[in-house]
N, C-alpha and C. Protein backbone atom coordinates (compact mmCIF):
# COMPACT_ATOMS: atom_id res chain seq x y z
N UNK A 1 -8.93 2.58 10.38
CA UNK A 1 -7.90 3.57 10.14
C UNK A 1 -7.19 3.28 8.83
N UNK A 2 -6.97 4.40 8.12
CA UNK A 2 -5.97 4.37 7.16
C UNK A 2 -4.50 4.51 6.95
N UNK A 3 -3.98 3.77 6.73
CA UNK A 3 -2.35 3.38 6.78
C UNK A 3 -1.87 5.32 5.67
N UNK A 4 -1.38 6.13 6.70
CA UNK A 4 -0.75 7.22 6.39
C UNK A 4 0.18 7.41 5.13
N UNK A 5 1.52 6.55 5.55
CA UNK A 5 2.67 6.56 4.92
C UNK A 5 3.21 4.97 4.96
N UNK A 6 3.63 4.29 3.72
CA UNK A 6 4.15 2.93 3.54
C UNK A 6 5.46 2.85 4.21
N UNK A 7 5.93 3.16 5.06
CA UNK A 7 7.67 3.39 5.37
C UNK A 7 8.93 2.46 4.68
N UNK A 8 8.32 1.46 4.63
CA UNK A 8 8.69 0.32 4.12
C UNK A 8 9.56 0.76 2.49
N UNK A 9 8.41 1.50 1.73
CA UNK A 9 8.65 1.91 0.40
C UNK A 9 9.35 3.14 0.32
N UNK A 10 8.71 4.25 1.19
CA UNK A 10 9.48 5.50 1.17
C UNK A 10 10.44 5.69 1.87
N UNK A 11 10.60 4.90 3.26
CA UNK A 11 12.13 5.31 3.49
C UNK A 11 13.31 3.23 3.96
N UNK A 12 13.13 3.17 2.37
CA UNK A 12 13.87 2.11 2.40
C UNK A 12 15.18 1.85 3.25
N UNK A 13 16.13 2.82 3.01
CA UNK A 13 17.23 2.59 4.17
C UNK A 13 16.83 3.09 5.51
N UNK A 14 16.19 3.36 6.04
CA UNK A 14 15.62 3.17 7.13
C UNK A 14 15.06 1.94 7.61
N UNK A 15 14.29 1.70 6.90
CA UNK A 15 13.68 0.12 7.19
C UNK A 15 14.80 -0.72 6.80
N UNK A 16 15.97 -0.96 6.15
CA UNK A 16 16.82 -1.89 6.00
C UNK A 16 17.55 -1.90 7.16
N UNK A 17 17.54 -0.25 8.18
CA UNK A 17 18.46 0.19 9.82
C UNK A 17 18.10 -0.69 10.55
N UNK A 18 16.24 -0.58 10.88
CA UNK A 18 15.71 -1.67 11.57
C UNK A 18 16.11 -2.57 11.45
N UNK A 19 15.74 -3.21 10.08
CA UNK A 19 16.34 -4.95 9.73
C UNK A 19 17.45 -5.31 10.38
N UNK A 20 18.43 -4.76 10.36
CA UNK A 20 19.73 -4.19 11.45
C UNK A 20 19.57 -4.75 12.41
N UNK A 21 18.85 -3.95 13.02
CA UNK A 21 19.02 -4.22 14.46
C UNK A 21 17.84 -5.63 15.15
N UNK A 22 17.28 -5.77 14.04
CA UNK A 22 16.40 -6.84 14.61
C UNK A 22 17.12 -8.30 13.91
N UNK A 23 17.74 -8.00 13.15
CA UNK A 23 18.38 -9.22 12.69
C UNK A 23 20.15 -9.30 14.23
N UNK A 24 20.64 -8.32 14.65
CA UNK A 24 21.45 -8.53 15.48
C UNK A 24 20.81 -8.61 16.59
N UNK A 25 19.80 -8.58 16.93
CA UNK A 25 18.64 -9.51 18.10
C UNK A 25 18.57 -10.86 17.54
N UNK A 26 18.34 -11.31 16.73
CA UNK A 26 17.53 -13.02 16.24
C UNK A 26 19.10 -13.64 16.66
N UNK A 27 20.33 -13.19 16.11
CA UNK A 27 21.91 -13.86 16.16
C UNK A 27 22.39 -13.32 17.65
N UNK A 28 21.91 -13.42 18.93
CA UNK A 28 22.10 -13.04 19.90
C UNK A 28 21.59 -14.47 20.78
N UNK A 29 22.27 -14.44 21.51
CA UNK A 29 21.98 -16.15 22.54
C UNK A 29 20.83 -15.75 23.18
N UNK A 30 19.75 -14.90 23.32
CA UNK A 30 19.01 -14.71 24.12
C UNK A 30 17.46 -15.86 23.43
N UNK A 31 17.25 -16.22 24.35
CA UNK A 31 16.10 -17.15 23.95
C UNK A 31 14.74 -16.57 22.91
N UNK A 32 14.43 -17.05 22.12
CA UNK A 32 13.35 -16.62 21.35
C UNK A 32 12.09 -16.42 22.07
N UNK A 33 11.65 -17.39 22.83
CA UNK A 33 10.27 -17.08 23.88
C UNK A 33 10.73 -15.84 24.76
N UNK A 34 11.72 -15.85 25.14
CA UNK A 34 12.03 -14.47 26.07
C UNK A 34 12.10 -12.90 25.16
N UNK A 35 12.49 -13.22 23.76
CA UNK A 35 12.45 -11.88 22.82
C UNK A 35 11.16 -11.35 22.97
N UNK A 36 9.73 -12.68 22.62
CA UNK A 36 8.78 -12.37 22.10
C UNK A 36 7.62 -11.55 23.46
N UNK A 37 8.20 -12.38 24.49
CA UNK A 37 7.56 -11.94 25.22
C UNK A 37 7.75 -10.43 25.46
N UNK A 38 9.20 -9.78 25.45
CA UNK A 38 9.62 -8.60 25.66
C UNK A 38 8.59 -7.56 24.48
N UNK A 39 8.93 -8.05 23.83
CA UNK A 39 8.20 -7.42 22.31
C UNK A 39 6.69 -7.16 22.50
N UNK A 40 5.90 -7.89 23.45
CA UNK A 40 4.64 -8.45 23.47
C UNK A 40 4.57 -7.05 24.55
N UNK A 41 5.03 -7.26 25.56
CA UNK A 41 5.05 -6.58 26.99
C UNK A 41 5.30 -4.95 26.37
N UNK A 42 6.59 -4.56 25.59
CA UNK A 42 6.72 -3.80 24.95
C UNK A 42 5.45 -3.01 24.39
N UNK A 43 5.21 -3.61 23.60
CA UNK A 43 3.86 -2.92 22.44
C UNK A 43 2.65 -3.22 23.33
N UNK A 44 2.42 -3.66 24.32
CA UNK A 44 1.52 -3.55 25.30
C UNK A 44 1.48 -2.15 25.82
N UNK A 45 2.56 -1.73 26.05
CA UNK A 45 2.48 -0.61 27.09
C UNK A 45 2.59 0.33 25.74
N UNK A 46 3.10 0.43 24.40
CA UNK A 46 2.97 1.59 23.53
C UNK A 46 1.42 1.38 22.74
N UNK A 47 0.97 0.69 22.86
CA UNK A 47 -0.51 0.35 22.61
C UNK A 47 -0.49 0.22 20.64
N UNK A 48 0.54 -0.31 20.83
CA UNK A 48 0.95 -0.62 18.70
C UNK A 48 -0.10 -2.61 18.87
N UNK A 49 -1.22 -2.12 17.95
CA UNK A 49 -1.83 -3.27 17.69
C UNK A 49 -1.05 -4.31 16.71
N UNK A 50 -0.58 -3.25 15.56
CA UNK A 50 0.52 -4.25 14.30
C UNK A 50 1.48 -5.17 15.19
N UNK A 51 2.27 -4.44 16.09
CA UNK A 51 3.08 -5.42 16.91
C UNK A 51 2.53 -6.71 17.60
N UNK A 52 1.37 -6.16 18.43
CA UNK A 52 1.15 -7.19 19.39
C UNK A 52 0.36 -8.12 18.72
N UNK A 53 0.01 -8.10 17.24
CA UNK A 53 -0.68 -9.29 16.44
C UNK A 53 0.37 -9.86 16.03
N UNK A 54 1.66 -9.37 15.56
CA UNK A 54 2.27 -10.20 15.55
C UNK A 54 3.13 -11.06 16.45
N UNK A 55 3.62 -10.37 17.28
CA UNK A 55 4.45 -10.87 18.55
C UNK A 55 3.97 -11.75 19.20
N UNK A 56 2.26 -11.53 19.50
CA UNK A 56 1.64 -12.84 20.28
C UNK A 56 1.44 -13.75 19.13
N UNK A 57 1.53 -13.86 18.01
CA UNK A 57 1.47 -14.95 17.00
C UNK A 57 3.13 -15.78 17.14
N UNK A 58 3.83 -15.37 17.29
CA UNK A 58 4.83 -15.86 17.47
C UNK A 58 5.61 -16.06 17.88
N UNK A 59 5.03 -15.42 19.39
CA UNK A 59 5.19 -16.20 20.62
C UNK A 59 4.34 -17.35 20.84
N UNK A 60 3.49 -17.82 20.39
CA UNK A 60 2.46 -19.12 19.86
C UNK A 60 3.72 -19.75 19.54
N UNK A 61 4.02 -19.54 18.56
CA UNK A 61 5.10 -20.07 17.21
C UNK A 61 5.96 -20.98 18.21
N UNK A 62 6.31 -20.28 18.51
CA UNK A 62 7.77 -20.39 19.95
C UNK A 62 7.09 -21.21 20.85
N UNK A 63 5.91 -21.68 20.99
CA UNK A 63 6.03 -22.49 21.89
C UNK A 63 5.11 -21.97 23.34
N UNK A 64 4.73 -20.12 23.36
CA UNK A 64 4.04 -19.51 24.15
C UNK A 64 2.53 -20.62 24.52
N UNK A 65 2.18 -19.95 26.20
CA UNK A 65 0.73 -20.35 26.13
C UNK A 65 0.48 -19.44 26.10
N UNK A 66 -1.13 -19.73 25.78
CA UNK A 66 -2.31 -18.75 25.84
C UNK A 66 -2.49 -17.90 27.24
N UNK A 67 -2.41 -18.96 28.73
CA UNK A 67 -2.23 -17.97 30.04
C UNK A 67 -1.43 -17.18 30.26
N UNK A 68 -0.12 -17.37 29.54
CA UNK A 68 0.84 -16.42 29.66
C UNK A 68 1.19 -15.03 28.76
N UNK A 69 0.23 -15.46 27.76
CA UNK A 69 -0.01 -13.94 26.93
C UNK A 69 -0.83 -13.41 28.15
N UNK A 70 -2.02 -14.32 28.21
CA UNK A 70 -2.99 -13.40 28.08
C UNK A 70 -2.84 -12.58 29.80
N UNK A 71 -1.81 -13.09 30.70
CA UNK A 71 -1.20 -12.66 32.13
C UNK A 71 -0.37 -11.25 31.59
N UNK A 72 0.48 -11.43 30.75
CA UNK A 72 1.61 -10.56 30.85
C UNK A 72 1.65 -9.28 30.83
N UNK A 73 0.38 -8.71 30.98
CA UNK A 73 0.13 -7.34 31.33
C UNK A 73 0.04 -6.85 32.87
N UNK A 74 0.03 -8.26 33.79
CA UNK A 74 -0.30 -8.72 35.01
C UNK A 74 0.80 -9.32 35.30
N UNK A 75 1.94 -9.15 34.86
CA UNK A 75 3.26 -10.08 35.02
C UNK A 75 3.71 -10.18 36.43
N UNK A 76 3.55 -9.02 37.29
CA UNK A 76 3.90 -8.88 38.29
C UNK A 76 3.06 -9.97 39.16
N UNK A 77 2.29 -9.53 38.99
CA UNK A 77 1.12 -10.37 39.91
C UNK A 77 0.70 -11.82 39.76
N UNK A 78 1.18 -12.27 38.02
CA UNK A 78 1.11 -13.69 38.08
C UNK A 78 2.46 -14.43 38.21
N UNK A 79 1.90 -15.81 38.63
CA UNK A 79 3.08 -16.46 39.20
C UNK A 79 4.04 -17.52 38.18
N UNK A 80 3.48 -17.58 36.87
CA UNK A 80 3.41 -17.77 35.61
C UNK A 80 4.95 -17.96 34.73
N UNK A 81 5.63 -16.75 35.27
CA UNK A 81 7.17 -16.16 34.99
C UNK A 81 8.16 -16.55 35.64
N UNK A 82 9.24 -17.20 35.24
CA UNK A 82 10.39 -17.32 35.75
C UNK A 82 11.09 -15.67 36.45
N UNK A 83 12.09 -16.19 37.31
CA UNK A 83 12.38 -15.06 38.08
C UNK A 83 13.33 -14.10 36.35
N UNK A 84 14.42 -14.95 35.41
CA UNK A 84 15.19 -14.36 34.68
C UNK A 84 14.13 -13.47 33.61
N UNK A 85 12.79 -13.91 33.16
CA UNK A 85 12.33 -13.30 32.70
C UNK A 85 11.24 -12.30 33.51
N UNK A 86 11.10 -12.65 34.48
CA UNK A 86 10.45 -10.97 35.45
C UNK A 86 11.25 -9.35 35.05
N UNK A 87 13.13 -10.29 35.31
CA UNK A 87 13.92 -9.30 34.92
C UNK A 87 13.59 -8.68 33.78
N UNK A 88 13.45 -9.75 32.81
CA UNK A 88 13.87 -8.65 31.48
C UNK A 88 12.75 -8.30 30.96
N UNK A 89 11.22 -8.72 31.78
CA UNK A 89 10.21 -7.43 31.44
C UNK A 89 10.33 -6.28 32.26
N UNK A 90 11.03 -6.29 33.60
CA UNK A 90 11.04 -5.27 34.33
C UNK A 90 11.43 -4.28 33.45
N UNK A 91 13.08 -5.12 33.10
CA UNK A 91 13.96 -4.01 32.11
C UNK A 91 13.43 -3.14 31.64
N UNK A 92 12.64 -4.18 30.39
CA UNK A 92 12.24 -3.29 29.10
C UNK A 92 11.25 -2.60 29.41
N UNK A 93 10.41 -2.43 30.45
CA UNK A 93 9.25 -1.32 31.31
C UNK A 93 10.23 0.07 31.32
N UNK A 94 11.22 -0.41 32.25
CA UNK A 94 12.10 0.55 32.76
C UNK A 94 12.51 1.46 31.14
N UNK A 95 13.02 0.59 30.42
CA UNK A 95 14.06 1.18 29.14
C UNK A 95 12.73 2.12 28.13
N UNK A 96 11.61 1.33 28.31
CA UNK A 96 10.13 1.64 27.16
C UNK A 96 10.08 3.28 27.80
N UNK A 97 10.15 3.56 29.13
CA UNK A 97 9.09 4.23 29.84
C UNK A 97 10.17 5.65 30.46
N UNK A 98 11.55 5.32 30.20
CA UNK A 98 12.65 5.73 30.61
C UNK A 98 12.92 7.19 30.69
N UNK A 99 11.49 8.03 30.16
CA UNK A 99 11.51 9.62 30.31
C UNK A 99 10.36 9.61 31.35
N UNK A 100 10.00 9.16 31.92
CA UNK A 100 9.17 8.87 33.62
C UNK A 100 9.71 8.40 34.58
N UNK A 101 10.73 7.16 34.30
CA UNK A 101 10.93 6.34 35.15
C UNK A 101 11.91 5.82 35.54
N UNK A 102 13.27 6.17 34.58
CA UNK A 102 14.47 6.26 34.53
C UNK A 102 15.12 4.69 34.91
N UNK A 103 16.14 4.16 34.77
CA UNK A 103 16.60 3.15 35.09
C UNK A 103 17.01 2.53 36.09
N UNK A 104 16.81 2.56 37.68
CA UNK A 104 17.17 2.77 38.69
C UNK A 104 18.33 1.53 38.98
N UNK A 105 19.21 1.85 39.80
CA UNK A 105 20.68 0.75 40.00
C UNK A 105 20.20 0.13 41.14
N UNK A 106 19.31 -0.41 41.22
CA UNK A 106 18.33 -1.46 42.12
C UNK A 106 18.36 -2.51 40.72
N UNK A 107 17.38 -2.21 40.37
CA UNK A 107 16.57 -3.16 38.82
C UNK A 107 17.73 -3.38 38.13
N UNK A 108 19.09 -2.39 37.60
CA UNK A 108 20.49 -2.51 36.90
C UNK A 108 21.04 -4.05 38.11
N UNK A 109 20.83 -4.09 39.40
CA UNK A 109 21.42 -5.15 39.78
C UNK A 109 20.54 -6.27 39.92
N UNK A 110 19.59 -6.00 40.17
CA UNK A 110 18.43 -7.51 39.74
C UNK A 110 18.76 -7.93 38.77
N UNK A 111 18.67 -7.44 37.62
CA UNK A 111 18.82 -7.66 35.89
C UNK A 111 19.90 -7.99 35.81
N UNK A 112 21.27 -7.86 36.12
CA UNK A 112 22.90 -8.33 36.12
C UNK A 112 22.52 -9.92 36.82
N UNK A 113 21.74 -10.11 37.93
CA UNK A 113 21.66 -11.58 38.57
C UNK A 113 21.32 -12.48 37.69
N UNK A 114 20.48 -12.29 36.35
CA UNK A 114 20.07 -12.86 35.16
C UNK A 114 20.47 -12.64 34.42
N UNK A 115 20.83 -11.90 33.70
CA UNK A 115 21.54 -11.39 32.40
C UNK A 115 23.31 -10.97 32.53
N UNK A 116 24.19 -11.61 31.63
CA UNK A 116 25.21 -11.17 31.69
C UNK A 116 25.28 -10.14 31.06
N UNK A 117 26.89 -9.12 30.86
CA UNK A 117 26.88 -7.89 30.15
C UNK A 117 26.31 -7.75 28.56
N UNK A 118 26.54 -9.37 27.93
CA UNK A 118 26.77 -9.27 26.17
C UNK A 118 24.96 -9.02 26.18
N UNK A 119 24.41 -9.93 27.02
CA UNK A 119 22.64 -10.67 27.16
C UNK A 119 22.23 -8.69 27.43
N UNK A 120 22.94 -8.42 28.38
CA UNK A 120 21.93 -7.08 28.72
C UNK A 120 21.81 -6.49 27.40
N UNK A 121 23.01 -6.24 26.88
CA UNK A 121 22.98 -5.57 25.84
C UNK A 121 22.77 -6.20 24.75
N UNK A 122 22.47 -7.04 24.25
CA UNK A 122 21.00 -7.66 23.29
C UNK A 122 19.76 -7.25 23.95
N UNK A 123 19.67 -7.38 24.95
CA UNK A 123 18.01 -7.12 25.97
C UNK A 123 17.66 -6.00 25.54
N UNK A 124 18.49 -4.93 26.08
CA UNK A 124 18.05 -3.63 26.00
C UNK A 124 18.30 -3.10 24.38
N UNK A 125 19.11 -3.74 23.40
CA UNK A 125 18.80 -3.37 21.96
C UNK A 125 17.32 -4.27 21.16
N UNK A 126 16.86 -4.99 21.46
CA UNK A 126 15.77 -5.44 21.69
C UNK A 126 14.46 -4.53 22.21
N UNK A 127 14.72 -3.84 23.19
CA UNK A 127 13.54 -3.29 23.53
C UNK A 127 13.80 -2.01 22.76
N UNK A 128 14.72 -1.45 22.16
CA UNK A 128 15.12 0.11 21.69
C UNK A 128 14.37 -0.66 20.44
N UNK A 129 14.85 -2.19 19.92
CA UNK A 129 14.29 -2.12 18.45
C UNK A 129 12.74 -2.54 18.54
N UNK A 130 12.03 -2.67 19.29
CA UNK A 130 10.73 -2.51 19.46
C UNK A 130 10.04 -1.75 19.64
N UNK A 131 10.37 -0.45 20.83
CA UNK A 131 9.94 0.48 20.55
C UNK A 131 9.86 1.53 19.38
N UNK A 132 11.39 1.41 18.75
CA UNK A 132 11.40 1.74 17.18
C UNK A 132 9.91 1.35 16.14
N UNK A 133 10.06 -0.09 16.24
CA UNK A 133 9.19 -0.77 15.11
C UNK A 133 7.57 0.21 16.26
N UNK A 134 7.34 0.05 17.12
CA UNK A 134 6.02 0.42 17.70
C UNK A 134 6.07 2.00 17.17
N UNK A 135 6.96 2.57 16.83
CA UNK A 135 6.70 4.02 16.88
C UNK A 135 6.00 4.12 15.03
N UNK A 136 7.28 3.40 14.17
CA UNK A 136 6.66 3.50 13.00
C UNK A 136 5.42 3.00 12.69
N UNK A 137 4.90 1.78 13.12
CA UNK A 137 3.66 0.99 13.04
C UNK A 137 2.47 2.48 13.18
N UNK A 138 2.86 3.03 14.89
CA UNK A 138 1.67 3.63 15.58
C UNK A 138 1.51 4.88 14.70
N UNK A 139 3.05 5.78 14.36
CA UNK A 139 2.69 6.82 13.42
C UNK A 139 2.24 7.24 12.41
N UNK A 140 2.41 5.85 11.17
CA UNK A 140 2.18 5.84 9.72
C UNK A 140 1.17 4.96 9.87
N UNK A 141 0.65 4.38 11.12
CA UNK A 141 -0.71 3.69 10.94
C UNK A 141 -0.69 2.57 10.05
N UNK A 142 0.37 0.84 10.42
CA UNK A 142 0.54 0.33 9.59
C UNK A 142 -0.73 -0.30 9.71
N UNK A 143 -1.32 -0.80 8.33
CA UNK A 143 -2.72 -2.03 8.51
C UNK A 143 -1.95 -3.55 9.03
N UNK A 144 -2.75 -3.78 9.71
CA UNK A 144 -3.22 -5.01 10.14
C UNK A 144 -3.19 -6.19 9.49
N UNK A 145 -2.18 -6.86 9.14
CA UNK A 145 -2.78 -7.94 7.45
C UNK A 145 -3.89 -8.87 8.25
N UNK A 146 -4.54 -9.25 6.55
CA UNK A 146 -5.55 -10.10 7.60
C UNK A 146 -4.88 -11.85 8.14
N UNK A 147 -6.12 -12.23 8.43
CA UNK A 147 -5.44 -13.35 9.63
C UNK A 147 -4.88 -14.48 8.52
N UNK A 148 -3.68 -13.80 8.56
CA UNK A 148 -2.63 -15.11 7.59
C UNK A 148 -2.08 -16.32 8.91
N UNK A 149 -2.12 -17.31 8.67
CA UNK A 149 -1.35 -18.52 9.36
C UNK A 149 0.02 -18.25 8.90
N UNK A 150 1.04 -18.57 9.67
CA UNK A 150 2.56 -18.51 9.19
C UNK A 150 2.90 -17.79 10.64
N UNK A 151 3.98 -17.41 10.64
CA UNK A 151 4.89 -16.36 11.59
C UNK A 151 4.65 -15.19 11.81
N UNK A 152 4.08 -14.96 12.62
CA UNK A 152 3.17 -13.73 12.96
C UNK A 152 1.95 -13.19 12.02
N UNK A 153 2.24 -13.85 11.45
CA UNK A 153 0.92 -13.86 9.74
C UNK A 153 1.14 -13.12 9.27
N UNK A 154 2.35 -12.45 9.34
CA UNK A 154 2.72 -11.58 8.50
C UNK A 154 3.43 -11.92 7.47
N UNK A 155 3.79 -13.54 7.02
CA UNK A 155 3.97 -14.12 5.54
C UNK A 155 5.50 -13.88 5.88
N UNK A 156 6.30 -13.54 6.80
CA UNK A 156 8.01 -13.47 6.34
C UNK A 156 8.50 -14.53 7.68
N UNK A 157 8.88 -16.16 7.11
CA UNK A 157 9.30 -16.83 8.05
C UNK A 157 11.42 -16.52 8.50
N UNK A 158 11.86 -16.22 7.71
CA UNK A 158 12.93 -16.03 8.31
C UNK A 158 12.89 -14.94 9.16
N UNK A 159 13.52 -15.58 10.69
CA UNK A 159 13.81 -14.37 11.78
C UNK A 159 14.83 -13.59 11.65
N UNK A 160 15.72 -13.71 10.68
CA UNK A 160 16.73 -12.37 10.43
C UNK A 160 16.06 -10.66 9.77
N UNK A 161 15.26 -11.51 8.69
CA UNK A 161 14.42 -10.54 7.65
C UNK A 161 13.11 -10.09 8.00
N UNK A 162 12.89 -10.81 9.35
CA UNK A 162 11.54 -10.32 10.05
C UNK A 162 10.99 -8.73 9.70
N UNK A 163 10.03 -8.38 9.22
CA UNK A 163 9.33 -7.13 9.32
C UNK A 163 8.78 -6.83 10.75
N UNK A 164 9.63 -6.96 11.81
CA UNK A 164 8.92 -6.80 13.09
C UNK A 164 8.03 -5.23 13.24
């Protein structure tokens, strides 16, 4: 496939919005293995390849195994996951999928047993800024870089300035 539109270049303050919001994810107490996984689980279900090459690269980074990528499409069913992070893939299912499936005040009180108010709301701006980055990736058809070593191999090690 051919990469459509550079977004990056043509709509610069846009991509600086993102930076935004993914840099007020990285300065948020929520654990880095728990971001990546969300991110991973995320672009799983929007089927954005740019994401999930990088996200499972750095969820590596972080410390990820290999069984637990390669489960987390199966999250439910493997036994793999802590109960706080079941929550916050449930969440971000719920938040990704949220014109089918809506948020139900069942899962709102599971997710409160793990997450406090400030954590939810990093969680769920987290999954809004992933699905974001999955929408531009999937629409403008970003390429793939090839297999760089580094942080998601996508060559940008600071997590504030991340090109997620």
């Amino acid at each position: 496939m051919t990469q459509r539109i550079d977004y990056k270049k043509v709509g610069p303050d846009a991509f600086d919005a993102m930076l935004g919001i993914e840099a007020c994810v990285h300065r948020s107490e929520l654990e880095p293995s728990l971001l990546e996984l969300v991110k991973t689980r995320v672009s799983q279900i929007n089927g954005c390849a740019y994401c999930l090459d990088m996200h499972t690269r750095d969820a590596r980074v972080a410390g990820e195994t290999e069984q637990r990528l390669y489960l987390l499409s199966a999250w439910r069913e493997a036994p793999v996951y802590s109960d706080r992070e079941r929550a916050a893939l449930a969440w971000a299912e719920a938040v990704t999928q949220i014109s089918t499936s809506h948020v139900t005040d069942d899962l709102y009180v599971e997710v409160r047993r793990h997450f406090d108010e400030k954590e939810l709301v990093d969680l769920t701006l987290a999954v809004i800024g992933i699905n974001g980055w999955n929408r531009l990736a999937i629409a403008f058809r970003t390429e793939l870089p090839p297999g760089t070593p580094g942080v998601g191999g996508h060559g940008v090690t600071d997590p504030a300035v991340r090109r997620t």
